[in-house]
PDB file of N, CA and C in Angstrom:
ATOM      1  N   UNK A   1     -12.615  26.900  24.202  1.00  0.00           N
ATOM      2  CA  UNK A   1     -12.558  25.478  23.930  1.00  0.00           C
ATOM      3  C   UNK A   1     -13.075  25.165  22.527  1.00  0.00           C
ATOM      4  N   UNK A   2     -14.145  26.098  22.126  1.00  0.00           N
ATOM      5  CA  UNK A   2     -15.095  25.706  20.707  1.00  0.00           C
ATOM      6  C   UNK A   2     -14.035  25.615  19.536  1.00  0.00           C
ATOM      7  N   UNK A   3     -13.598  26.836  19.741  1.00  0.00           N
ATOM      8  CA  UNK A   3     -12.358  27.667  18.889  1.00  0.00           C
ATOM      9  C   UNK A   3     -11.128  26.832  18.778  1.00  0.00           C
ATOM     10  N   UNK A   4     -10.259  26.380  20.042  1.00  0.00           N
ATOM     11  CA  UNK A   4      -9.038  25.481  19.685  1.00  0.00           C
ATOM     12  C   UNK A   4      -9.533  24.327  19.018  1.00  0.00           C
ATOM     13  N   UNK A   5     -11.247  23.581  19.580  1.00  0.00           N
ATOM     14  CA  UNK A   5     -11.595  22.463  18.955  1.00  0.00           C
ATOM     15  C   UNK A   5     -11.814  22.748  17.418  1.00  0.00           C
ATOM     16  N   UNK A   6     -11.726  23.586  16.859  1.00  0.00           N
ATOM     17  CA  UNK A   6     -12.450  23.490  15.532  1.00  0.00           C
ATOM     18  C   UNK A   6     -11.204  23.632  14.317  1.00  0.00           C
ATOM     19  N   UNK A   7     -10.245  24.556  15.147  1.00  0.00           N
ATOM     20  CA  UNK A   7      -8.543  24.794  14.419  1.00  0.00           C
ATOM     21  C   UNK A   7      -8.709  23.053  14.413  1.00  0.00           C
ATOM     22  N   UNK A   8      -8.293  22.413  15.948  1.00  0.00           N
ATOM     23  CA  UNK A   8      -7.650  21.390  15.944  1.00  0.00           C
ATOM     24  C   UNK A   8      -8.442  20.133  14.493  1.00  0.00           C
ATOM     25  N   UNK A   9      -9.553  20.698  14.607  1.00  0.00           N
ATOM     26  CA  UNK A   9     -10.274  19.863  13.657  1.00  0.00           C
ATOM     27  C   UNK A   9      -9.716  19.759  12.214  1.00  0.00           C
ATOM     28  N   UNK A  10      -9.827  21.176  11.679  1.00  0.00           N
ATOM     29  CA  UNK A  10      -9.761  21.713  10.512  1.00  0.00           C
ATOM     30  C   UNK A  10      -8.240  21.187  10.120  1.00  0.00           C
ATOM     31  N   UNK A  11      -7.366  21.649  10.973  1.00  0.00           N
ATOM     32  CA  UNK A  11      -5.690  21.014  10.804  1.00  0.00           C
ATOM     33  C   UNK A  11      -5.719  19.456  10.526  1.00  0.00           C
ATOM     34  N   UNK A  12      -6.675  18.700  11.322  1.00  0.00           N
ATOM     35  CA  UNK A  12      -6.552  17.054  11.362  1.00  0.00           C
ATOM     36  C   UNK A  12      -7.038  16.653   9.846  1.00  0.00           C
ATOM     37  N   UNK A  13      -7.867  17.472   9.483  1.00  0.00           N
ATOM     38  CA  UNK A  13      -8.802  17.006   8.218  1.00  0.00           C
ATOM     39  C   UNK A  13      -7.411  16.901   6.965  1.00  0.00           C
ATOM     40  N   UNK A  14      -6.782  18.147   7.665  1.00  0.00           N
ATOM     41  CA  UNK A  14      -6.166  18.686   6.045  1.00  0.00           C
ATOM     42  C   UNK A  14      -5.001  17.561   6.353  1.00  0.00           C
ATOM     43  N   UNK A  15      -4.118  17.466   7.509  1.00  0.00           N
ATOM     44  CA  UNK A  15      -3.367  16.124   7.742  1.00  0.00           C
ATOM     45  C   UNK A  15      -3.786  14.911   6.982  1.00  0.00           C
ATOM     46  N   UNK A  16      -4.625  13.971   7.426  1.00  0.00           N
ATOM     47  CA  UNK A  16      -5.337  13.608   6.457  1.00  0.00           C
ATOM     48  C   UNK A  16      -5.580  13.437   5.519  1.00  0.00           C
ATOM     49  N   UNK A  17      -6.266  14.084   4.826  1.00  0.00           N
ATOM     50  CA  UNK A  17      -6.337  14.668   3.351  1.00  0.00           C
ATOM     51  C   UNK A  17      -4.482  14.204   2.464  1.00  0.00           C
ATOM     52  N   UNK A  18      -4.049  14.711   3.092  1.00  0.00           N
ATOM     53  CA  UNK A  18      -1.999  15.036   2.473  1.00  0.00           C
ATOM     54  C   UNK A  18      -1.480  13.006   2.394  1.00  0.00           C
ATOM     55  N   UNK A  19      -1.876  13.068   3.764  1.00  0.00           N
ATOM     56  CA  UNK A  19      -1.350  11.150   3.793  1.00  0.00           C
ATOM     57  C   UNK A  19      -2.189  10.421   3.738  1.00  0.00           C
ATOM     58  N   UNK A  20      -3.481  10.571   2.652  1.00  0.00           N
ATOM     59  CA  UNK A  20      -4.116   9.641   1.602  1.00  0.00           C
ATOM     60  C   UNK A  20      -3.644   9.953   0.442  1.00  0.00           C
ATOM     61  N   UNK A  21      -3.154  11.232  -0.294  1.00  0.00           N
ATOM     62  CA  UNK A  21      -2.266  11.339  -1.658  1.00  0.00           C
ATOM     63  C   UNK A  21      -1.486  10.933  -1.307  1.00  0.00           C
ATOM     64  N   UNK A  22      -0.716  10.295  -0.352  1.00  0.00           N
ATOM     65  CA  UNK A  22       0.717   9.741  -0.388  1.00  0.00           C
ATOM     66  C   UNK A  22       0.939   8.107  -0.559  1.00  0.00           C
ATOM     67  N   UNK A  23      -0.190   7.618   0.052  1.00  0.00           N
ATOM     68  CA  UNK A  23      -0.403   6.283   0.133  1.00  0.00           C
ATOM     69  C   UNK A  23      -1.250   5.773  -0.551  1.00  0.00           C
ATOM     70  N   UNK A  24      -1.220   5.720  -2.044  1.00  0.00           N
ATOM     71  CA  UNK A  24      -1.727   5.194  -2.942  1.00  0.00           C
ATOM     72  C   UNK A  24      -2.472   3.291  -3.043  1.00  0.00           C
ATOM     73  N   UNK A  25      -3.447   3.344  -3.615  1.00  0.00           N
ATOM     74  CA  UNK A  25      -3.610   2.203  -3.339  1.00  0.00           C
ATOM     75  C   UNK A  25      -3.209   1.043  -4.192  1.00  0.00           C
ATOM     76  N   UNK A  26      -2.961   0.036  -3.750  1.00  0.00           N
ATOM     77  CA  UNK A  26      -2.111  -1.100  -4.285  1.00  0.00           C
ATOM     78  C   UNK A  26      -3.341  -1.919  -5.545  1.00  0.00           C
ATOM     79  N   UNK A  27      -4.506  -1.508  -5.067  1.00  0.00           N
ATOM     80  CA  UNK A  27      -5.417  -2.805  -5.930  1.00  0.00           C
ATOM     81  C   UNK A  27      -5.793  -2.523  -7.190  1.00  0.00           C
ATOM     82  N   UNK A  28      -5.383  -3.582  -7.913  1.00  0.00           N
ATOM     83  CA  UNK A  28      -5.865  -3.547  -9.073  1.00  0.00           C
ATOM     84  C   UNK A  28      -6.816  -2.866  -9.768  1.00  0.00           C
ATOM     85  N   UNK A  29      -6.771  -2.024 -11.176  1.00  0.00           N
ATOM     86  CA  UNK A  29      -7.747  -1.128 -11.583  1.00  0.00           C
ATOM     87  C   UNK A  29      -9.079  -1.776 -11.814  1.00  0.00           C
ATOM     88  N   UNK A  30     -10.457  -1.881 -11.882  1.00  0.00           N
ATOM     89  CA  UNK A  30     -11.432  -2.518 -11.994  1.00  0.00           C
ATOM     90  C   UNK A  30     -11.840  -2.717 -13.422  1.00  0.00           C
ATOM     91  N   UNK A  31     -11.804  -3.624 -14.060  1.00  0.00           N
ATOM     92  CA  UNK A  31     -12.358  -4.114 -15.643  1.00  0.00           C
ATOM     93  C   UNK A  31     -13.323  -5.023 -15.663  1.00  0.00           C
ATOM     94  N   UNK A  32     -14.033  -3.684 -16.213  1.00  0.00           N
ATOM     95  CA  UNK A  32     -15.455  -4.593 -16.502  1.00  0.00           C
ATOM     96  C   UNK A  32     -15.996  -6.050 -16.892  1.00  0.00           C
ATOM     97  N   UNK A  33     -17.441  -6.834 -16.495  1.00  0.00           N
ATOM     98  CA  UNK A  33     -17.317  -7.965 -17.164  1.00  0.00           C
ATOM     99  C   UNK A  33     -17.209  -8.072 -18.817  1.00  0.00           C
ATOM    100  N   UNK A  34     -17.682  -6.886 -19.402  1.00  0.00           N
ATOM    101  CA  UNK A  34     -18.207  -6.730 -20.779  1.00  0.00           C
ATOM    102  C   UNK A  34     -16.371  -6.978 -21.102  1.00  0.00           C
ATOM    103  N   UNK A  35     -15.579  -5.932 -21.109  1.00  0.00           N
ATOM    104  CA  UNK A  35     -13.968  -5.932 -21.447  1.00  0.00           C
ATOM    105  C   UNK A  35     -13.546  -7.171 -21.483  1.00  0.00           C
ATOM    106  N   UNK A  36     -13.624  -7.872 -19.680  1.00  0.00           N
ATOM    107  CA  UNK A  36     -13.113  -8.724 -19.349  1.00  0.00           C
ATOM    108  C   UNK A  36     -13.150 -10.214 -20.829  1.00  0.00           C
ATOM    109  N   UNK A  37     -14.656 -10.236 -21.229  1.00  0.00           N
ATOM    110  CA  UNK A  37     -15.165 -11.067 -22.120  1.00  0.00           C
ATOM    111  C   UNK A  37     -14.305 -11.092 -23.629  1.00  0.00           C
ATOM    112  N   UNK A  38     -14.494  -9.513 -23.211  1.00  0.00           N
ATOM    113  CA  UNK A  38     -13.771  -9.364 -24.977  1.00  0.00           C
ATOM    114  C   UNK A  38     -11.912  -9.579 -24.796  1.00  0.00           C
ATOM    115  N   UNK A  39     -11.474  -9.346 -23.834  1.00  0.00           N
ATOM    116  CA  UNK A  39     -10.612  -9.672 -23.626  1.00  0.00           C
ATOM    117  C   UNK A  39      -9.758 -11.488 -23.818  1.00  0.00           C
ATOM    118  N   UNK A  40     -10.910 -12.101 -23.574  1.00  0.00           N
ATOM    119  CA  UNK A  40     -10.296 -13.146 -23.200  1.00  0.00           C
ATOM    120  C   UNK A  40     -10.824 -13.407 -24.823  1.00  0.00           C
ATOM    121  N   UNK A  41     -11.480 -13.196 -25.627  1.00  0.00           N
ATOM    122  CA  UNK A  41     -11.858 -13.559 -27.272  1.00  0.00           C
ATOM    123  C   UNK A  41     -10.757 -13.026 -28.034  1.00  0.00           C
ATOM    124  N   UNK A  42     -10.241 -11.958 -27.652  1.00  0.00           N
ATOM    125  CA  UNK A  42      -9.165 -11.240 -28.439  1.00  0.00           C
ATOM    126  C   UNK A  42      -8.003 -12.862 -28.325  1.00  0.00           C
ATOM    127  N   UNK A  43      -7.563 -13.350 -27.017  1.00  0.00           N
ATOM    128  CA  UNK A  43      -6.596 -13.869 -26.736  1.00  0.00           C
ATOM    129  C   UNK A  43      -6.430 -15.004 -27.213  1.00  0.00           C
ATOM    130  N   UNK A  44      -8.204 -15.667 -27.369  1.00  0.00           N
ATOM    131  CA  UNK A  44      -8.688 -17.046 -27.618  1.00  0.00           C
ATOM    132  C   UNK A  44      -8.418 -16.794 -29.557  1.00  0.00           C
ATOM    133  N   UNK A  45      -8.432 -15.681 -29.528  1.00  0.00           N
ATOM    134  CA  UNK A  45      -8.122 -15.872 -31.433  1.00  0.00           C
ATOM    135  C   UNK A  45      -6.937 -15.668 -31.807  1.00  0.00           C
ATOM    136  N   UNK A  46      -6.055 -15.064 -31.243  1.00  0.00           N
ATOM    137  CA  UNK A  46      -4.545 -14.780 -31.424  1.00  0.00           C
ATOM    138  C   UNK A  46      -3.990 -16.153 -31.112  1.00  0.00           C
ATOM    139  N   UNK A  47      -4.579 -17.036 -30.050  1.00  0.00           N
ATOM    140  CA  UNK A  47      -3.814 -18.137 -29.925  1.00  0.00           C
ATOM    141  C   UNK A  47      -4.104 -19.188 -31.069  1.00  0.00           C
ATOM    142  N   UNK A  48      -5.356 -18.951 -31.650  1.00  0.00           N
ATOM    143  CA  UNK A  48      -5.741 -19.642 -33.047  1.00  0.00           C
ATOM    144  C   UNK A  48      -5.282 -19.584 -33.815  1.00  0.00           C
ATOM    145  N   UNK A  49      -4.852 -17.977 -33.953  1.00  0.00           N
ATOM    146  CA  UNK A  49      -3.721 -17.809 -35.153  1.00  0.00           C
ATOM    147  C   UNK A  49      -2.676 -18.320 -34.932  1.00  0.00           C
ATOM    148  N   UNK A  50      -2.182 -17.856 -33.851  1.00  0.00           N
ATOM    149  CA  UNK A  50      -0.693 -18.523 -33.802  1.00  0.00           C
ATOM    150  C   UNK A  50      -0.390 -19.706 -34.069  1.00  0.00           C
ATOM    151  N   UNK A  51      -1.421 -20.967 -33.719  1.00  0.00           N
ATOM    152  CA  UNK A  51      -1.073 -22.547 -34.301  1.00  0.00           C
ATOM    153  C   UNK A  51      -1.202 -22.585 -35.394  1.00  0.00           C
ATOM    154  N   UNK A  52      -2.391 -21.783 -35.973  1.00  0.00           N
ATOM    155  CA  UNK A  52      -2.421 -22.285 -37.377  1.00  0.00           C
ATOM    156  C   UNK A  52      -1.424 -21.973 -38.184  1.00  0.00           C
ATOM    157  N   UNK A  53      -0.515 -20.593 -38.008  1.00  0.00           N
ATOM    158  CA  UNK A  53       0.466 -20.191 -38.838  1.00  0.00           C
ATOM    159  C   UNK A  53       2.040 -21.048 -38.012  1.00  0.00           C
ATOM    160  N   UNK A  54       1.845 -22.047 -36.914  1.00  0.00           N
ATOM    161  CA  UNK A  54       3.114 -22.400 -36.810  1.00  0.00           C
ATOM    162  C   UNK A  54       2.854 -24.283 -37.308  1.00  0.00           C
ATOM    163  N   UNK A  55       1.641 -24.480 -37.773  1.00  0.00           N
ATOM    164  CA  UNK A  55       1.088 -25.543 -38.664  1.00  0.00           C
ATOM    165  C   UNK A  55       1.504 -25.453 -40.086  1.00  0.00           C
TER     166      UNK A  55
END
């Protein structure tokens, strides 16, 4: 019984294991608050430029 239980184990793990690389996850990559900040300054000055050069 020890013996089929421990195959049966070892097989389930590696099952497992195979159809989590397959099913990737959908959520968004995580960006930091620090990025996030500089991010939105990069955008807040490009849009500055852009009026002033369509002024």
């Amino acid at each position: 019984m020890n013996r089929k239980k421990k195959i049966y184990e070892k097989l389930k793990k590696k099952d497992k294991r195979a159809n989590a690389k397959l099913h990737k996850s959908n959520k968004p990559r995580y960006v930091s608050k620090a990025d996030r900040a500089e991010q939105v300054d990069n955008t807040t000055t490009q849009d500055n430029l852009s009026t002033e050069l369509a002024e």
